[in-house]
C-alpha atoms as a PDB file:
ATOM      1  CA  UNK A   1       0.000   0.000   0.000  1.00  0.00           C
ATOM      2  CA  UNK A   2       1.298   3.679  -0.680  1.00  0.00           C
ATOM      3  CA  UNK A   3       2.553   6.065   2.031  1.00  0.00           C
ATOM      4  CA  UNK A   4       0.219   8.732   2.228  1.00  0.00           C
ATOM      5  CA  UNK A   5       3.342  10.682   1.671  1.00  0.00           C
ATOM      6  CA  UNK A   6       4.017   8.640  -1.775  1.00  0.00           C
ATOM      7  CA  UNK A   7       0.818   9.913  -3.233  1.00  0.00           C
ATOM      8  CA  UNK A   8       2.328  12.882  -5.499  1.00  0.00           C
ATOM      9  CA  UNK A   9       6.089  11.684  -5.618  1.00  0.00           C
ATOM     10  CA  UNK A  10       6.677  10.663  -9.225  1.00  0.00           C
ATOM     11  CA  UNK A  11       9.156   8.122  -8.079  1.00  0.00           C
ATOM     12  CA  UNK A  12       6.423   5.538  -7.117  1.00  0.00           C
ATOM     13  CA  UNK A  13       6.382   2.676  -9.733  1.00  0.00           C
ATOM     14  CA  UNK A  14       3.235   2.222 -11.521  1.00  0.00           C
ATOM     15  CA  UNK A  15       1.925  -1.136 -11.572  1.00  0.00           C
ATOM     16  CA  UNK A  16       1.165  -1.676 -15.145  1.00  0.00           C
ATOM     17  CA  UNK A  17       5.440  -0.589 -15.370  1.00  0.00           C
ATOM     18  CA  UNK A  18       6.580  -3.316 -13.429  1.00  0.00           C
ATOM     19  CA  UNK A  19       5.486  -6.129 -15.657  1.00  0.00           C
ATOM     20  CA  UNK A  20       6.800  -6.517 -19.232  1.00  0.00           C
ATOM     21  CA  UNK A  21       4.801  -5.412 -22.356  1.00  0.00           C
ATOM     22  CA  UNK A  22       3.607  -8.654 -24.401  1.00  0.00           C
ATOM     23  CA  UNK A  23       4.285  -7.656 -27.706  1.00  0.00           C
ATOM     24  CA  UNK A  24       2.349  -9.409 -30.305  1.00  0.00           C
ATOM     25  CA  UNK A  25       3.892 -10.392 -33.243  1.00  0.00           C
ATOM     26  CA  UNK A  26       1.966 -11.537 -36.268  1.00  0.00           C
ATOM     27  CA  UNK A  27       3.798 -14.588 -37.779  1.00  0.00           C
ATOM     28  CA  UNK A  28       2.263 -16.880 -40.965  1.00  0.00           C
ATOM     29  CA  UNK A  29       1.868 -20.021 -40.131  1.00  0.00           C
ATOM     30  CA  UNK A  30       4.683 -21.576 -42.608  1.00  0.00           C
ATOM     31  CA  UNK A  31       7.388 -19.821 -39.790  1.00  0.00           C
ATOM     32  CA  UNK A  32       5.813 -22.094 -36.955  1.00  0.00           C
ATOM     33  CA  UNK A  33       7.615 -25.273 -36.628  1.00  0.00           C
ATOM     34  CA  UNK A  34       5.758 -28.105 -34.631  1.00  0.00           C
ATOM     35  CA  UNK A  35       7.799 -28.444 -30.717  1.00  0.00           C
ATOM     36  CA  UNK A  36       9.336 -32.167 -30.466  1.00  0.00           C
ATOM     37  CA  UNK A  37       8.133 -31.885 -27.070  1.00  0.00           C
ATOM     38  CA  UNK A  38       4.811 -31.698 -28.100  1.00  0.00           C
ATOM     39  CA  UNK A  39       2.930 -34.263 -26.530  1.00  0.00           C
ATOM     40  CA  UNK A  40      -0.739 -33.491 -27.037  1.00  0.00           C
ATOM     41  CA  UNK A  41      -1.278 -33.599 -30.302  1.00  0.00           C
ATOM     42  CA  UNK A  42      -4.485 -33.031 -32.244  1.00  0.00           C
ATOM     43  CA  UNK A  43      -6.873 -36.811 -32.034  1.00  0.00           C
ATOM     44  CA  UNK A  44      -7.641 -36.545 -35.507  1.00  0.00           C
ATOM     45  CA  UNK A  45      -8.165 -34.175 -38.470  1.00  0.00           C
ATOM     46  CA  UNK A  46     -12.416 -33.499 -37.453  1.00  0.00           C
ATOM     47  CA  UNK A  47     -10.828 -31.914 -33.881  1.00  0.00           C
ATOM     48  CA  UNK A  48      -8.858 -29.711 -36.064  1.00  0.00           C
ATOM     49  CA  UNK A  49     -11.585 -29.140 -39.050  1.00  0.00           C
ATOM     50  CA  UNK A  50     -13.743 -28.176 -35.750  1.00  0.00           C
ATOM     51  CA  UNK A  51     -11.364 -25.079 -34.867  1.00  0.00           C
ATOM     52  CA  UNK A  52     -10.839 -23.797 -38.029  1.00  0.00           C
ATOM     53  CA  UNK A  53     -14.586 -23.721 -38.061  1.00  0.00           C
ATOM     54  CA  UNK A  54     -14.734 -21.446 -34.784  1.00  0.00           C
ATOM     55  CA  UNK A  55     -11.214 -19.553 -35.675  1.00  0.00           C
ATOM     56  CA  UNK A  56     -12.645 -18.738 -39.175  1.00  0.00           C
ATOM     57  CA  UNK A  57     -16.832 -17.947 -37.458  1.00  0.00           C
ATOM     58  CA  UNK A  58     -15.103 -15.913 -35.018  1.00  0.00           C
ATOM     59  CA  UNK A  59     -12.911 -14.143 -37.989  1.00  0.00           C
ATOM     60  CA  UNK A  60      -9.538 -14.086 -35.627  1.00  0.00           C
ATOM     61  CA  UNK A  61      -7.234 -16.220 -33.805  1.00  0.00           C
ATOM     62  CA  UNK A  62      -8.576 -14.850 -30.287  1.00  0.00           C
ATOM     63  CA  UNK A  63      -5.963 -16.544 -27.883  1.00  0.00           C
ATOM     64  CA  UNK A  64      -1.942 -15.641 -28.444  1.00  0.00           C
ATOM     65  CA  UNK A  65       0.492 -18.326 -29.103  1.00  0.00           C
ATOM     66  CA  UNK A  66       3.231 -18.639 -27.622  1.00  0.00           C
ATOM     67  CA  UNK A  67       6.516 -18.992 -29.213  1.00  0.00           C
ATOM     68  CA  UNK A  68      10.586 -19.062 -29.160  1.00  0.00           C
ATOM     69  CA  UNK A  69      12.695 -17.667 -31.720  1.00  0.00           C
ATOM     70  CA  UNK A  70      14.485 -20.575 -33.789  1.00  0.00           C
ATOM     71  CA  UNK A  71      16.482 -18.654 -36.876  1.00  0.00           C
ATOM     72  CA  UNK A  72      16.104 -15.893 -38.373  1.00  0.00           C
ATOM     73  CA  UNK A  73      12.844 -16.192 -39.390  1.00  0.00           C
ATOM     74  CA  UNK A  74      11.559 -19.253 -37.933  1.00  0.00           C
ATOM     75  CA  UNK A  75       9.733 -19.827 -34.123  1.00  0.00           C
ATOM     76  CA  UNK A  76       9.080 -23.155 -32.454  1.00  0.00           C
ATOM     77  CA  UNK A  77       5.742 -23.079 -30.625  1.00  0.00           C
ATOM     78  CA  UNK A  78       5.036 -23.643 -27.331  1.00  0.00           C
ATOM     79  CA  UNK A  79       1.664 -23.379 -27.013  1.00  0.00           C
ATOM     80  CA  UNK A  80      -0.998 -23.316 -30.086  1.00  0.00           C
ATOM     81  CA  UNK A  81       0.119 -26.349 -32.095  1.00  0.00           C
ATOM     82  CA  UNK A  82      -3.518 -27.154 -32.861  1.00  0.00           C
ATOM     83  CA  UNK A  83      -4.132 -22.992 -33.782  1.00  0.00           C
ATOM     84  CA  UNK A  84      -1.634 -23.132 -36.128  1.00  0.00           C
ATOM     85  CA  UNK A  85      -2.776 -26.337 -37.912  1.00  0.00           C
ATOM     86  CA  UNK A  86      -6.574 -25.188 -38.184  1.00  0.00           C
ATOM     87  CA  UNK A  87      -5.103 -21.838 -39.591  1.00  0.00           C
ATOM     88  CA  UNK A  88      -3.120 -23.952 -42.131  1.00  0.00           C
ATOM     89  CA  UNK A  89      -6.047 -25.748 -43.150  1.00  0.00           C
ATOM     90  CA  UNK A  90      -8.094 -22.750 -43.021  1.00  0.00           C
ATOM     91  CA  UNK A  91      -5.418 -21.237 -46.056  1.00  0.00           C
ATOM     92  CA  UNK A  92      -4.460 -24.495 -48.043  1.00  0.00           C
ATOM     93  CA  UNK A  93      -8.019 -26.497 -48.051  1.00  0.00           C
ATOM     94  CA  UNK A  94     -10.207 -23.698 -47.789  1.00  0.00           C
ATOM     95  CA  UNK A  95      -8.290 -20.715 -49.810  1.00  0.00           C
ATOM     96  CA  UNK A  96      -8.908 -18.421 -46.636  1.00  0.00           C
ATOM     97  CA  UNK A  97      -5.516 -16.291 -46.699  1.00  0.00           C
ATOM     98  CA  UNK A  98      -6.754 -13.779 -44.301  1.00  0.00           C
ATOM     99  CA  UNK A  99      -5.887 -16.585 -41.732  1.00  0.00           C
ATOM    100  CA  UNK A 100      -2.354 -16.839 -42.976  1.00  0.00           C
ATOM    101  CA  UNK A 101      -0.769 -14.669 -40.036  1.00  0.00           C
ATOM    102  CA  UNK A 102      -1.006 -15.703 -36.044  1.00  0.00           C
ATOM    103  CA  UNK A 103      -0.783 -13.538 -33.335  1.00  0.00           C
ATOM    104  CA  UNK A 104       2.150 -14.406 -31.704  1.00  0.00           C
ATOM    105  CA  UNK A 105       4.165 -13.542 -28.381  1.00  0.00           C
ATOM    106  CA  UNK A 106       7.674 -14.188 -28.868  1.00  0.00           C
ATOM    107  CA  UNK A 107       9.132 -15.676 -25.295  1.00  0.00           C
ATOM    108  CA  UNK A 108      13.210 -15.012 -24.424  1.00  0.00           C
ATOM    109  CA  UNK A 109      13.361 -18.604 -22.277  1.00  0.00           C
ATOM    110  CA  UNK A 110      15.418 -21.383 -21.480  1.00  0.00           C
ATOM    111  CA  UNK A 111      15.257 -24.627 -22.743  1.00  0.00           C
ATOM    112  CA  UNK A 112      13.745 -25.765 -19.108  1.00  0.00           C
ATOM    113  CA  UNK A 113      11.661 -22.999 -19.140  1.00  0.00           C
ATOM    114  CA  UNK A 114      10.174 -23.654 -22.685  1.00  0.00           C
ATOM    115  CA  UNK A 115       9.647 -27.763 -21.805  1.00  0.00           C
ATOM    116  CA  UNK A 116       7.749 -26.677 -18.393  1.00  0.00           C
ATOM    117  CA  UNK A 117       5.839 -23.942 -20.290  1.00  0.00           C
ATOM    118  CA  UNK A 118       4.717 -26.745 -23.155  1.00  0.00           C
ATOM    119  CA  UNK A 119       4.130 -29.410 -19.853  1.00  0.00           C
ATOM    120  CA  UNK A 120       1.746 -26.380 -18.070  1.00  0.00           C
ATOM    121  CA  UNK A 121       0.044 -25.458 -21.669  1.00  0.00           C
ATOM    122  CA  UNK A 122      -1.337 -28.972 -21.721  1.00  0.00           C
ATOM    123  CA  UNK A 123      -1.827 -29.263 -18.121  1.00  0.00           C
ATOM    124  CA  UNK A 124      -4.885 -30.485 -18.519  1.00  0.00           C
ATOM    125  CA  UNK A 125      -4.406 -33.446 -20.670  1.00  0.00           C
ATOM    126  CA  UNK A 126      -2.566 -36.779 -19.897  1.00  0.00           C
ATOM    127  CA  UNK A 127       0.782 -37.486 -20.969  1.00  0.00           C
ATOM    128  CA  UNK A 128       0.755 -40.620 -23.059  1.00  0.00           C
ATOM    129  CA  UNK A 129       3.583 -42.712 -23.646  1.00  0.00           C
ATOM    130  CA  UNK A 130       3.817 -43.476 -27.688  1.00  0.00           C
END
């Protein structure tokens, strides 16, 4: 809580400062590379046919992904696999190029990091042993 003091000193850090800006970057799908660590992936091509279907009623992606740089131009995703494969559909089978580019927040992690971020973005599912 702030001093009563504090209340006009300009030296009092904002909240919204002491948390990093998310930039979104907008990234086409070809650039996304599937994670090897991956371990949900989609059941079968009707679970993906069924996003597309809300990505393209919606008209947006409406959640982030969330990636790590790779090269130059390429990112390895570490969470919206199945986002990224309904948008590809979405372009090649359906001719819908407007759904070419994914919002995209670019993540500066660690290797550990990355593998316990891809572990907690599929928290909800059970690992299966293939």
């Amino acid at each position: 809580m702030a001093k009563l003091g504090n209340i006009f000193n300009k030296e009092e850090i904002k909240k919204e400062e002491q948390h990093p800006r998310r930039i979104i970057k907008w990234i086409h799908y070809s650039k996304l590379k599937e994670n090897v660590e991956q371990y949900c992936p989609a059941r079968d091509k009707e679970e993906i046919e069924s996003l597309a279907d809300l990505i393209q009623a919606t008209g947006e992606v409406i959640e982030n992904l969330s990636v790590s740089k790779l090269d130059t131009d390429e990112y390895k995703i570490i969470a919206g696999h199945k986002h990224c494969q309904a948008c590809k559909l979405l372009v090649e089978e359906r001719g819908l190029k407007e759904f070419a580019f994914l919002p995209c927040i670019v993540n500066n992690v660690s290797a550990v990091q990355e593998s316990f971020r891809v572990m907690a973005s599929n928290g909800y599912h059970t690992k299966k042993n293939v």
